[in-house]
PDB file of N, CA and C in Angstrom:
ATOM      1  N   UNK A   1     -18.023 -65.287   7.592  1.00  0.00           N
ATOM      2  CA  UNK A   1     -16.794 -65.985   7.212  1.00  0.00           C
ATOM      3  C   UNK A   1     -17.089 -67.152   6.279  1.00  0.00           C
ATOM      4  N   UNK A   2     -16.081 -67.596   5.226  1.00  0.00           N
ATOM      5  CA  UNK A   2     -16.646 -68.409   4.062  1.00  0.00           C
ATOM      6  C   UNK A   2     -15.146 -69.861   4.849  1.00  0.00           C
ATOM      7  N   UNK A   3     -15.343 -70.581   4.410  1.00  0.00           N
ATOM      8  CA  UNK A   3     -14.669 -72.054   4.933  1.00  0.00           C
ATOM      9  C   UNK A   3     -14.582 -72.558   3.299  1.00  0.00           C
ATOM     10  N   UNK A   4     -13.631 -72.294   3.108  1.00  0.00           N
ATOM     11  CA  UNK A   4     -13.163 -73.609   1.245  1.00  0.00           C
ATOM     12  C   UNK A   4     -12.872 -74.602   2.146  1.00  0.00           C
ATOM     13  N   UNK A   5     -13.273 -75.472   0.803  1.00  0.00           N
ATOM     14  CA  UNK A   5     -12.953 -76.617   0.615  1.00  0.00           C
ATOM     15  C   UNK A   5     -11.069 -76.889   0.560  1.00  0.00           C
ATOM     16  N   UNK A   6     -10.673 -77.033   0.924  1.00  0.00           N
ATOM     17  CA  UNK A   6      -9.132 -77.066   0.863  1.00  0.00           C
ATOM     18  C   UNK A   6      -8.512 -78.311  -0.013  1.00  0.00           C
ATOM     19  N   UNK A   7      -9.009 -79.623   0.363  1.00  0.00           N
ATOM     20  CA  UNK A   7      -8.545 -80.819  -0.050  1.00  0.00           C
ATOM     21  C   UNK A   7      -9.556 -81.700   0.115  1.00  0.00           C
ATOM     22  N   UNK A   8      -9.676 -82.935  -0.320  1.00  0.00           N
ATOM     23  CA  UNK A   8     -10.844 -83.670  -0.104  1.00  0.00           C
ATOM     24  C   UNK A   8     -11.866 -83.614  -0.294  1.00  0.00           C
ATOM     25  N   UNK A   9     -12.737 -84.197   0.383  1.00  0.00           N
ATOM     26  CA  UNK A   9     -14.126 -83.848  -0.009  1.00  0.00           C
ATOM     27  C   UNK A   9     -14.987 -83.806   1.409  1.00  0.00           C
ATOM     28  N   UNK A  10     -14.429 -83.322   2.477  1.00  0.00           N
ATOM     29  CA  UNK A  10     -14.857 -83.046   3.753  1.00  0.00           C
ATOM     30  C   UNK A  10     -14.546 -82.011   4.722  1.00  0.00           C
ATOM     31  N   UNK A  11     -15.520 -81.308   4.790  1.00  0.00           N
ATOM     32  CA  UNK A  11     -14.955 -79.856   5.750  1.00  0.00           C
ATOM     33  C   UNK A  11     -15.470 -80.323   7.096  1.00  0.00           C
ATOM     34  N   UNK A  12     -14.115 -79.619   7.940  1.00  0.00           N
ATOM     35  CA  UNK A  12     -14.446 -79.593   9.131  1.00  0.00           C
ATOM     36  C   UNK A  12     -13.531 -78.808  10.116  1.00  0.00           C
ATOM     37  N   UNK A  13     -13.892 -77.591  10.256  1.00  0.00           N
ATOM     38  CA  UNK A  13     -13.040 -76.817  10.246  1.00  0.00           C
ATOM     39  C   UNK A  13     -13.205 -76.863  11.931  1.00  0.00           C
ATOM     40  N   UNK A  14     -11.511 -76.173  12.532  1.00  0.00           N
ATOM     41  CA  UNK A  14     -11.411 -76.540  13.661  1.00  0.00           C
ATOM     42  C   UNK A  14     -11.614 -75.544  14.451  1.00  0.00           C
ATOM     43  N   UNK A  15     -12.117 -74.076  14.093  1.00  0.00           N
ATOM     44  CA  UNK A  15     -13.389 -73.142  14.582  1.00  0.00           C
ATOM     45  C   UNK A  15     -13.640 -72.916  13.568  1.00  0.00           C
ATOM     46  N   UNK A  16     -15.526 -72.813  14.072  1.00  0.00           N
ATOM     47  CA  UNK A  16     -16.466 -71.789  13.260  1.00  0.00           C
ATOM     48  C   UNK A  16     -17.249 -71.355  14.022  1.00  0.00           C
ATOM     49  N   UNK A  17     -17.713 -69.971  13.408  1.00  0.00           N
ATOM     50  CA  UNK A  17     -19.051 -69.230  13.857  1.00  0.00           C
ATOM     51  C   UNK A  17     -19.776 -68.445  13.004  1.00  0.00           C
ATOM     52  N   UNK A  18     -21.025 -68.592  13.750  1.00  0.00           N
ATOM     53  CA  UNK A  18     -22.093 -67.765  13.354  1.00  0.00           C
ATOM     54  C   UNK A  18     -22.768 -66.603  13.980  1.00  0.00           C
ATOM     55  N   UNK A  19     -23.671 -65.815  13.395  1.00  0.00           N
ATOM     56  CA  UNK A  19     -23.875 -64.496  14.353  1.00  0.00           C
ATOM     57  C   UNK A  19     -25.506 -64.506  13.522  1.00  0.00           C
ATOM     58  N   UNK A  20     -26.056 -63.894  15.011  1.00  0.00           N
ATOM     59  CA  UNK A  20     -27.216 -63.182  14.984  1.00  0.00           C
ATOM     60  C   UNK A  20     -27.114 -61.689  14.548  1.00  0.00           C
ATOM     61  N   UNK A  21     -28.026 -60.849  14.592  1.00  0.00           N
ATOM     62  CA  UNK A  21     -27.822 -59.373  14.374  1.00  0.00           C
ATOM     63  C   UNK A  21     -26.850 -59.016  15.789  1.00  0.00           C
ATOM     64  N   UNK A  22     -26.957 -59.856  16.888  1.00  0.00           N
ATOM     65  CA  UNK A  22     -26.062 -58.816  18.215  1.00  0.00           C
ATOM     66  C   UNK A  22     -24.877 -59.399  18.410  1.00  0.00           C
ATOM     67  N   UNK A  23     -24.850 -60.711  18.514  1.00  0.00           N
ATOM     68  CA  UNK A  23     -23.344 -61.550  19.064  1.00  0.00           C
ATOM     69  C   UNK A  23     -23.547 -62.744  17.980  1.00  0.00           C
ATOM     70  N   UNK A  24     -22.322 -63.325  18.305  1.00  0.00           N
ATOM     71  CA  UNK A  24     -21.450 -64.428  17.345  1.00  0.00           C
ATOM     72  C   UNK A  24     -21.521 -65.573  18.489  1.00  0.00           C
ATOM     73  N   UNK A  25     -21.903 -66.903  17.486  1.00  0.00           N
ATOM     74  CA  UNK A  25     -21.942 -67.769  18.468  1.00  0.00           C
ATOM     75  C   UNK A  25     -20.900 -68.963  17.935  1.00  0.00           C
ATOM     76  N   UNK A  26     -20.286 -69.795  19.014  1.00  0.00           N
ATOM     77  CA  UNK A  26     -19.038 -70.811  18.737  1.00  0.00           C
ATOM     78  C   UNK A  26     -20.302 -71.560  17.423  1.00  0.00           C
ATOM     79  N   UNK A  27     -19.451 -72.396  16.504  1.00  0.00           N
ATOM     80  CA  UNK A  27     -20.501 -73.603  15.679  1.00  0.00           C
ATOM     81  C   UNK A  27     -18.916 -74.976  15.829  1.00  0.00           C
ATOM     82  N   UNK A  28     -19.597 -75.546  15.703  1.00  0.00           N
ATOM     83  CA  UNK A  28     -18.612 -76.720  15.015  1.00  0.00           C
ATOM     84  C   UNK A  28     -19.852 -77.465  14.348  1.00  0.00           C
ATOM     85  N   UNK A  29     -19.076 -78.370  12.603  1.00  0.00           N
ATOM     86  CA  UNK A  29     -19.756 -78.393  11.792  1.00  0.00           C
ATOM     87  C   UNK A  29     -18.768 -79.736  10.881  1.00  0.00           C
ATOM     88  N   UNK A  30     -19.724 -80.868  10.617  1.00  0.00           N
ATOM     89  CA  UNK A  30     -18.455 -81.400   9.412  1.00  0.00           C
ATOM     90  C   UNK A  30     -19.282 -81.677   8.276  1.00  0.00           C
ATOM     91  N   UNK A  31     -18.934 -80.936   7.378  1.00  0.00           N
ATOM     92  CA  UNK A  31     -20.031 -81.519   5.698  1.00  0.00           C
ATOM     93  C   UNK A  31     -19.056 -82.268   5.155  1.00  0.00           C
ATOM     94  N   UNK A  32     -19.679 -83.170   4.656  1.00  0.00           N
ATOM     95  CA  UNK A  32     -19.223 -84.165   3.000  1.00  0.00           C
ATOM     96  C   UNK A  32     -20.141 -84.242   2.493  1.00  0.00           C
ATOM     97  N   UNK A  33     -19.247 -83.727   1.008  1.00  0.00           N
ATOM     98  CA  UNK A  33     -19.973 -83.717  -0.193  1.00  0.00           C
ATOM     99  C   UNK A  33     -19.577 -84.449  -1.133  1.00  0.00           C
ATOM    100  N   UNK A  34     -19.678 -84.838  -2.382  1.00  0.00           N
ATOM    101  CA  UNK A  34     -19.340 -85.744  -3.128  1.00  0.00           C
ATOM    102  C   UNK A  34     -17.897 -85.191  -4.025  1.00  0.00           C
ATOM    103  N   UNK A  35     -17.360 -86.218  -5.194  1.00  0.00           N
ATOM    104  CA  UNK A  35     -15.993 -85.930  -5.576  1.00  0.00           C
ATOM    105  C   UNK A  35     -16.089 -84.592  -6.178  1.00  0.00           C
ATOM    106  N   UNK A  36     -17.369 -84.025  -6.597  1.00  0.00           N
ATOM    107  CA  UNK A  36     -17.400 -82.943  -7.560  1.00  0.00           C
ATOM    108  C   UNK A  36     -17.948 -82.025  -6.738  1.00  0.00           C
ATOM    109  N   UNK A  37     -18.053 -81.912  -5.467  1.00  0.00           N
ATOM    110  CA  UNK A  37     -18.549 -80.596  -4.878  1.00  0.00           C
ATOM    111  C   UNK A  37     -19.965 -79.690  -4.885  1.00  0.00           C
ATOM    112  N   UNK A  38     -20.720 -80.486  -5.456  1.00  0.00           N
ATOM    113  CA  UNK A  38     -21.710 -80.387  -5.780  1.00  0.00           C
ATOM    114  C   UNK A  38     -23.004 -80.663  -4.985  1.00  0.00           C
ATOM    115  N   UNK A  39     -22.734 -82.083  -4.565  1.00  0.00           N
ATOM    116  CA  UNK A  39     -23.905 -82.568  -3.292  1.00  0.00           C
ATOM    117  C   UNK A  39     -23.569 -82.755  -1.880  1.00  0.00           C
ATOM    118  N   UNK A  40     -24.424 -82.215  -1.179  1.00  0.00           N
ATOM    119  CA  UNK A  40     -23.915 -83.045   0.162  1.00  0.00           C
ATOM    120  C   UNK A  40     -24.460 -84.186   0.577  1.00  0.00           C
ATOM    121  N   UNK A  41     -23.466 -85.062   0.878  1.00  0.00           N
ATOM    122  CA  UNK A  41     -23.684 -86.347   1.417  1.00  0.00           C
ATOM    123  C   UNK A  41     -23.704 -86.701   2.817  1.00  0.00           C
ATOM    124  N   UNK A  42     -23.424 -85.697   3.722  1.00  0.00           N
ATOM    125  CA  UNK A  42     -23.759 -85.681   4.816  1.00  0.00           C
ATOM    126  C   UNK A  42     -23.851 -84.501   5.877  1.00  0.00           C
ATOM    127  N   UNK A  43     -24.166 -84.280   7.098  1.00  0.00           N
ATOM    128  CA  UNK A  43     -24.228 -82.498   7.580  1.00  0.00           C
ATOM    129  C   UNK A  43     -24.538 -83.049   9.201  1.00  0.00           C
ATOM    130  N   UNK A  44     -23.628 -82.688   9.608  1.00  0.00           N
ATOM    131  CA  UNK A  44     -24.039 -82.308  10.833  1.00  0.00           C
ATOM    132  C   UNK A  44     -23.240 -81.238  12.196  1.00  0.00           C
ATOM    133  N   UNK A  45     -23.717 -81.175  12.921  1.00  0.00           N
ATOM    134  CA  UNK A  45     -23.800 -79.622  14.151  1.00  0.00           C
ATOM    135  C   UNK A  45     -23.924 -79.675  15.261  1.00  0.00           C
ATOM    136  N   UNK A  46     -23.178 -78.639  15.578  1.00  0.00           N
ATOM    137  CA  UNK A  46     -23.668 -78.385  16.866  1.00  0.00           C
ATOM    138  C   UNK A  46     -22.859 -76.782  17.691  1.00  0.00           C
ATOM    139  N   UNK A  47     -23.892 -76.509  17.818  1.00  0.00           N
ATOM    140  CA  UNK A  47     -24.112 -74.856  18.274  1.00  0.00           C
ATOM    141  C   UNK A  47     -23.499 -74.674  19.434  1.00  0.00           C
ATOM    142  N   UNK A  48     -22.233 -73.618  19.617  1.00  0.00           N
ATOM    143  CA  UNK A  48     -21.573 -73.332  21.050  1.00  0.00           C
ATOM    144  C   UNK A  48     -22.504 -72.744  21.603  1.00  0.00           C
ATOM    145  N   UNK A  49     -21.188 -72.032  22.524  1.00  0.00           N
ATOM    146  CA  UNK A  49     -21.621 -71.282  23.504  1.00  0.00           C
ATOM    147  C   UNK A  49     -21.631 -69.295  22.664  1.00  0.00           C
ATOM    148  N   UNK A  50     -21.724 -68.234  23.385  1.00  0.00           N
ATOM    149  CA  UNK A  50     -21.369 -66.544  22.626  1.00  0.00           C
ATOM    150  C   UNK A  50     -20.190 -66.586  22.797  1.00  0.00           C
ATOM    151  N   UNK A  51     -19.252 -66.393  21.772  1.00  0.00           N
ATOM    152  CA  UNK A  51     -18.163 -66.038  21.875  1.00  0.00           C
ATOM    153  C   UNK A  51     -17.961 -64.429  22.701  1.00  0.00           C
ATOM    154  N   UNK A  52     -17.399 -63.643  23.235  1.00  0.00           N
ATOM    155  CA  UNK A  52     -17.154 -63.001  23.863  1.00  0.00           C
ATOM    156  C   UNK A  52     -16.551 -61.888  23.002  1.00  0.00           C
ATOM    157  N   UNK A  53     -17.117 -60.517  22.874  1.00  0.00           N
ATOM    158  CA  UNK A  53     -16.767 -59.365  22.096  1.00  0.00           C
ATOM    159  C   UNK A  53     -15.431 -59.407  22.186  1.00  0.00           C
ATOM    160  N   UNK A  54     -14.753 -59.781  23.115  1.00  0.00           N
ATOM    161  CA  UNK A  54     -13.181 -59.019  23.091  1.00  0.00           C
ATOM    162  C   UNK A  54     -12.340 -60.029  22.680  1.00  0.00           C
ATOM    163  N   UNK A  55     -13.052 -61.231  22.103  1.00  0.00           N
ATOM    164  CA  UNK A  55     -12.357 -62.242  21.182  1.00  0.00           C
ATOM    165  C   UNK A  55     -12.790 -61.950  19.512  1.00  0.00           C
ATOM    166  N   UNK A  56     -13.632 -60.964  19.083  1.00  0.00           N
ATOM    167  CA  UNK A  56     -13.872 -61.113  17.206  1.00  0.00           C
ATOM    168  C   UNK A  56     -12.686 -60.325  16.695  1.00  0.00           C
ATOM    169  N   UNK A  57     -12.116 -59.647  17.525  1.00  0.00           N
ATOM    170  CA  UNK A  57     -10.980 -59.195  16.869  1.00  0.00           C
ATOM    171  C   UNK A  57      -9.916 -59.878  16.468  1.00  0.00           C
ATOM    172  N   UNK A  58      -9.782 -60.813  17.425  1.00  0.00           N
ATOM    173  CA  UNK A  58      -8.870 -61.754  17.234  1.00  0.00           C
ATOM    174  C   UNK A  58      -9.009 -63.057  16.507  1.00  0.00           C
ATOM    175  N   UNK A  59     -10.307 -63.304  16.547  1.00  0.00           N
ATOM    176  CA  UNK A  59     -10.886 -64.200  15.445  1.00  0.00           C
ATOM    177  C   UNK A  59     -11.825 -63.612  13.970  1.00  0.00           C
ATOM    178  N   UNK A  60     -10.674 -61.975  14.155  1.00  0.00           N
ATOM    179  CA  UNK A  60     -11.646 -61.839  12.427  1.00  0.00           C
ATOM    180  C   UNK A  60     -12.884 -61.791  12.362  1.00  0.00           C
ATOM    181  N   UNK A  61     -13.645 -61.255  13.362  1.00  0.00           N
ATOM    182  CA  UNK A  61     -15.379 -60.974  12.968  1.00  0.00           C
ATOM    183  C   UNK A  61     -15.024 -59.762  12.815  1.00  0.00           C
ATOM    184  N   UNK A  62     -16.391 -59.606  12.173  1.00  0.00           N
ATOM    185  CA  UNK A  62     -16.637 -57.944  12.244  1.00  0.00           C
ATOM    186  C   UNK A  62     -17.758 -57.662  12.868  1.00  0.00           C
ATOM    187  N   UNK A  63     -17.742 -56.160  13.475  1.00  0.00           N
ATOM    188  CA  UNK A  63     -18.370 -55.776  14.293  1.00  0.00           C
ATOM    189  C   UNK A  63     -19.880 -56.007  14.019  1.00  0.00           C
ATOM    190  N   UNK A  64     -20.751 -56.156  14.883  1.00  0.00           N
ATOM    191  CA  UNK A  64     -22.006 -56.256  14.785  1.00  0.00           C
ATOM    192  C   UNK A  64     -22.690 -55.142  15.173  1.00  0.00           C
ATOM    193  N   UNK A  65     -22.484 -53.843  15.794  1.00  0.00           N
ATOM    194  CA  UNK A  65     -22.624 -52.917  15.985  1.00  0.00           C
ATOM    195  C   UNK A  65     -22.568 -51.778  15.399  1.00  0.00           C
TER     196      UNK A  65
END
């Protein structure tokens, strides 16, 4: 899944995830980057819990299988 930039110059989107080759895991994440989109000026994380197969449908993953 890709996250634009929408407005501003700070993402922080109110879910995200990531996946290994088997399962998808919760992320939350906030970058700032500068006025031109170009650098980041700051990054930081932190890694959920597995989201649960019978939720990517409903959150738009695709299958890993």
């Amino acid at each position: 899944p890709t996250i634009p930039l929408k407005q501003g110059n700070v993402l922080n989107p109110p879910q995200a995830a990531f996946s290994t080759t088997t399962q998808w895991y919760d992320l939350s994440f906030r970058c700032e980057v500068d006025a031109d989109a170009t650098r980041v000026l700051s990054f930081n994380f932190r890694v959920g819990g597995l989201v649960p197969p019978g939720d990517w449908t409903r959150r738009r993953f695709p299958s890993l299988r």
